[in-house]
Structure formats: structure tokens, C-alpha cells
Protein backbone atom coordinates (compact mmCIF):
# COMPACT_ATOMS: atom_id res chain seq x y z
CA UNK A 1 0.00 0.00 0.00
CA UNK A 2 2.73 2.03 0.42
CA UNK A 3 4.02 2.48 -3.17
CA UNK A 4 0.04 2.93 -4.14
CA UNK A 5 -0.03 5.90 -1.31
CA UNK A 6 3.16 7.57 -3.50
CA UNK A 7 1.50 7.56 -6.51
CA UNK A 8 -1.27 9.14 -5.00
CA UNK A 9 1.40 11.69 -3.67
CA UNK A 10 2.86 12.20 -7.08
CA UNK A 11 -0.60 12.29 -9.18
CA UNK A 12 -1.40 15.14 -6.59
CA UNK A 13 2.04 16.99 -7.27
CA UNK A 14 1.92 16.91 -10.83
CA UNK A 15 5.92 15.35 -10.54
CA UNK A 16 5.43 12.28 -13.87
CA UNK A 17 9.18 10.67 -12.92
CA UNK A 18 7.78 9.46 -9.20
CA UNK A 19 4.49 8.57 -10.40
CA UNK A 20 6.49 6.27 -13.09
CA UNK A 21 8.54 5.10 -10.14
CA UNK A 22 5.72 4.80 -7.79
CA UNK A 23 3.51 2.66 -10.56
CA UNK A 24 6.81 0.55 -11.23
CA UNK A 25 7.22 -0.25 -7.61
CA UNK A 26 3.33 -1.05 -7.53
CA UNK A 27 3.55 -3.29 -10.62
CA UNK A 28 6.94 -5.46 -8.92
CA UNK A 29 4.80 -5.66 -5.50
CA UNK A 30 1.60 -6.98 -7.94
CA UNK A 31 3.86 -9.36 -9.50
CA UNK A 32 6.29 -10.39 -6.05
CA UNK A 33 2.30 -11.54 -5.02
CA UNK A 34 1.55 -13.43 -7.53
CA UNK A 35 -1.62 -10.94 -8.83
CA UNK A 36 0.27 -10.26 -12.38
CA UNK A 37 2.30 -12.26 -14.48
CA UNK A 38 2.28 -15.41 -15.68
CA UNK A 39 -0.50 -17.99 -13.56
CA UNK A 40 1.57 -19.65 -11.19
CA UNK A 41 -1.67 -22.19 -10.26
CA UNK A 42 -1.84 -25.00 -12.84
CA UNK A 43 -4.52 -27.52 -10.86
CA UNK A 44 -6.43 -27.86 -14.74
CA UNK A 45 -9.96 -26.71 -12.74
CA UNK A 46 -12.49 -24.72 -14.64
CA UNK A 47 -11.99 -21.07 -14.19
CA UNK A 48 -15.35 -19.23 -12.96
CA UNK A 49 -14.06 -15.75 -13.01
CA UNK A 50 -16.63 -13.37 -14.53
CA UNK A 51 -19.11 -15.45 -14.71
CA UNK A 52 -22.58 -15.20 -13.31
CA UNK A 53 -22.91 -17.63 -9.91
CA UNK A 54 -25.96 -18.83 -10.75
CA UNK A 55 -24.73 -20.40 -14.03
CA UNK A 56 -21.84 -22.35 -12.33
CA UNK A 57 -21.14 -25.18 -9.91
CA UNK A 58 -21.94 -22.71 -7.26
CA UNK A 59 -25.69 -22.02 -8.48
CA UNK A 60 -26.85 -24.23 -5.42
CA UNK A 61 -25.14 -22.28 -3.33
CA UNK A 62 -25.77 -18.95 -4.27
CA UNK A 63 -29.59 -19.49 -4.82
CA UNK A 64 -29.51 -20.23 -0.74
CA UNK A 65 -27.75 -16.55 -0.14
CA UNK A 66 -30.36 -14.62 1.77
CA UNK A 67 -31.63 -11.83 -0.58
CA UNK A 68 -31.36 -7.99 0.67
């Protein structure tokens, strides 16, 4: 969160060299955590990102949710 807080900081200041420095530190603590990059999971299961809950595995499930 920290290098996210300088780019903030540098946006704000109108300084472009430590908002590219702040965004470059962001991008190598997004990668060092495994959020960008190349997939380091390689179990073969179905991936159910962006899709609707009610037309996946998890439609049971989700249909039991109490509704607001």
C-alpha cells in the first residue's frame, strides 16, 4: 500500500518521474504476489471468473444466499 499511497502523492504533485517510479514499484509488489504475471496455479480446474454464480457449480449455493 505504500508504493500505491506515493503515486497518489505524485498524481497530486503533478511530478510524472515518481508517479512512473511509484507505478513501477506497484507493478513489482503486484507481481512479487503473484496478482500479475504469468498464472503460477496449474490444478487444470475450470476457471469461474466473470461469470454469473448462478450459471456455475456454485448455483446451489448462491440461490440459498439470503436476498437484501
Amino acid at each position: 500500500m505504500s508504493a500505491r499511497r506515493h503515486v497518489g502523492v505524485a498524481k497530486r504533485s503533478g511530478d510524472l518521474d515518481a508517479e512512473r517510479g511509484a507505478r513501477a514499484a506497484v507493478d513489482a509488489a503486484k507481481r512479487g504476489l503473484g496478482e500479475r504475471g504469468p498464472v503460477w496455479w496449474t490444478d487444470g480446474a475450470p476457471d469461474y471468473n466473470r461469470k454469473l454464480a448462478a450459471s456455475t457449480p456454485y448455483a446451489d449455493w448462491y440461490a440459498a444466499l439470503p436476498k437484501d
